[in-house]
Protein backbone atom coordinates (compact mmCIF):
# COMPACT_ATOMS: atom_id res chain seq x y z
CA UNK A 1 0.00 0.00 0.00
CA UNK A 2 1.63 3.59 -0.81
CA UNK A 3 1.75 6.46 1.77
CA UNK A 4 -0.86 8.34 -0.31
CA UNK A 5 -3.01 5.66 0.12
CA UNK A 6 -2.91 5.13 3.52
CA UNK A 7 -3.51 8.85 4.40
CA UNK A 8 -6.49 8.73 1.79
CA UNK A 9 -7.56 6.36 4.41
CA UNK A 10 -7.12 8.27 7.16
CA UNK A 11 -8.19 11.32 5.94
CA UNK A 12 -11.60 9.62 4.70
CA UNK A 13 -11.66 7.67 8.37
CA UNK A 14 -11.44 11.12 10.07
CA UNK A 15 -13.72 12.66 7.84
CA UNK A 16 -15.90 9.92 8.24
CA UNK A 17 -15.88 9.63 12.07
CA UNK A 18 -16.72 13.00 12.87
CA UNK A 19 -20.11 12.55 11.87
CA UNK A 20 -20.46 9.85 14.56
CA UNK A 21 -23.36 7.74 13.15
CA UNK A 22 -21.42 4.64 11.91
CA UNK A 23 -17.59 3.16 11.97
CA UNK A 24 -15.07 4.61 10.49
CA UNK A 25 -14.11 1.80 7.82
CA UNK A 26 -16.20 2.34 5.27
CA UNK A 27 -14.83 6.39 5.09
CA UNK A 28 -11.31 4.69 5.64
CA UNK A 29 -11.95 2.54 2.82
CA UNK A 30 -13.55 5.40 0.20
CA UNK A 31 -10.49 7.59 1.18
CA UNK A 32 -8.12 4.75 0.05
CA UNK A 33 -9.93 4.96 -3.27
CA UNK A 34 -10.15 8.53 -3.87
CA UNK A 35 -6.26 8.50 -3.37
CA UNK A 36 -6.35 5.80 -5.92
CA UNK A 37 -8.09 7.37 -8.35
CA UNK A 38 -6.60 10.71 -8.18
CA UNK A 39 -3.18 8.93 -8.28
CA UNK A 40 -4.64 8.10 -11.74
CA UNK A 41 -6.43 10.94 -12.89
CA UNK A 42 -3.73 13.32 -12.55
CA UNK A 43 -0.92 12.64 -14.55
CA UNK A 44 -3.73 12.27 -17.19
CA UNK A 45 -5.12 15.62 -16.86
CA UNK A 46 -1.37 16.70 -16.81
CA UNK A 47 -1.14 14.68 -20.37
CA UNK A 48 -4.33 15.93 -22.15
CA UNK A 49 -3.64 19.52 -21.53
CA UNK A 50 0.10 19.66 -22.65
CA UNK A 51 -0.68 17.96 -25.58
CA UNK A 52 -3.83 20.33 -26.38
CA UNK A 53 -1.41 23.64 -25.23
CA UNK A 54 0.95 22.07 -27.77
CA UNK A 55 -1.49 21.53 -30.87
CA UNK A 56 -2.91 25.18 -30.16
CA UNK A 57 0.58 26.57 -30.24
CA UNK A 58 1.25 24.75 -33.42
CA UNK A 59 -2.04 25.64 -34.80
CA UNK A 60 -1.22 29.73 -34.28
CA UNK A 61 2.97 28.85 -35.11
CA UNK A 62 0.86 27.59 -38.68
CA UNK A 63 -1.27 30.88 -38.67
CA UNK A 64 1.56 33.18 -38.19
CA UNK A 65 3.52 31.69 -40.80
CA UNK A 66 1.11 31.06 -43.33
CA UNK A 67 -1.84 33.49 -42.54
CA UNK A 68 -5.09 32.46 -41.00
CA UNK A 69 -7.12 29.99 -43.35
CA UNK A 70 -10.48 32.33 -43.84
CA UNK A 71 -13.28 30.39 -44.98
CA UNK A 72 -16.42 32.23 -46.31
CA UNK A 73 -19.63 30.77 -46.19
């Protein structure tokens, strides 16, 4: 288990316990897979918007070079 993971867990078991209504497992165990997932998500995010920045800077790079393509309709 990583160290993100296991404070996921305790952040969802203290989260979860302050309410006081049931144990604190199941908000230990949702914690554990929100670290998870953001673990995941992230460098993802990170991905998909370099690569968009890039394709918009080579899209006005194109422009500047050659002019903007004007279409009429």
């Amino acid at each position: 288990m990583d160290f993100s993971t296991m404070v996921g867990a305790a952040i969802g078991a203290a989260i979860d316990g302050s309410s006081g209504d049931d144990s604190n497992v199941d908000g230990a165990i949702e914690g554990a897979v929100a670290a998870t997932v953001i673990r995941a998500v992230i460098p993802l995010a990170v991905t998909f918007a370099t690569g968009w920045l890039v394709l918009r800077g080579i899209g006005k790079l194109k422009d500047a070079a050659f002019g903007a393509n004007k279409t009429e309709v």
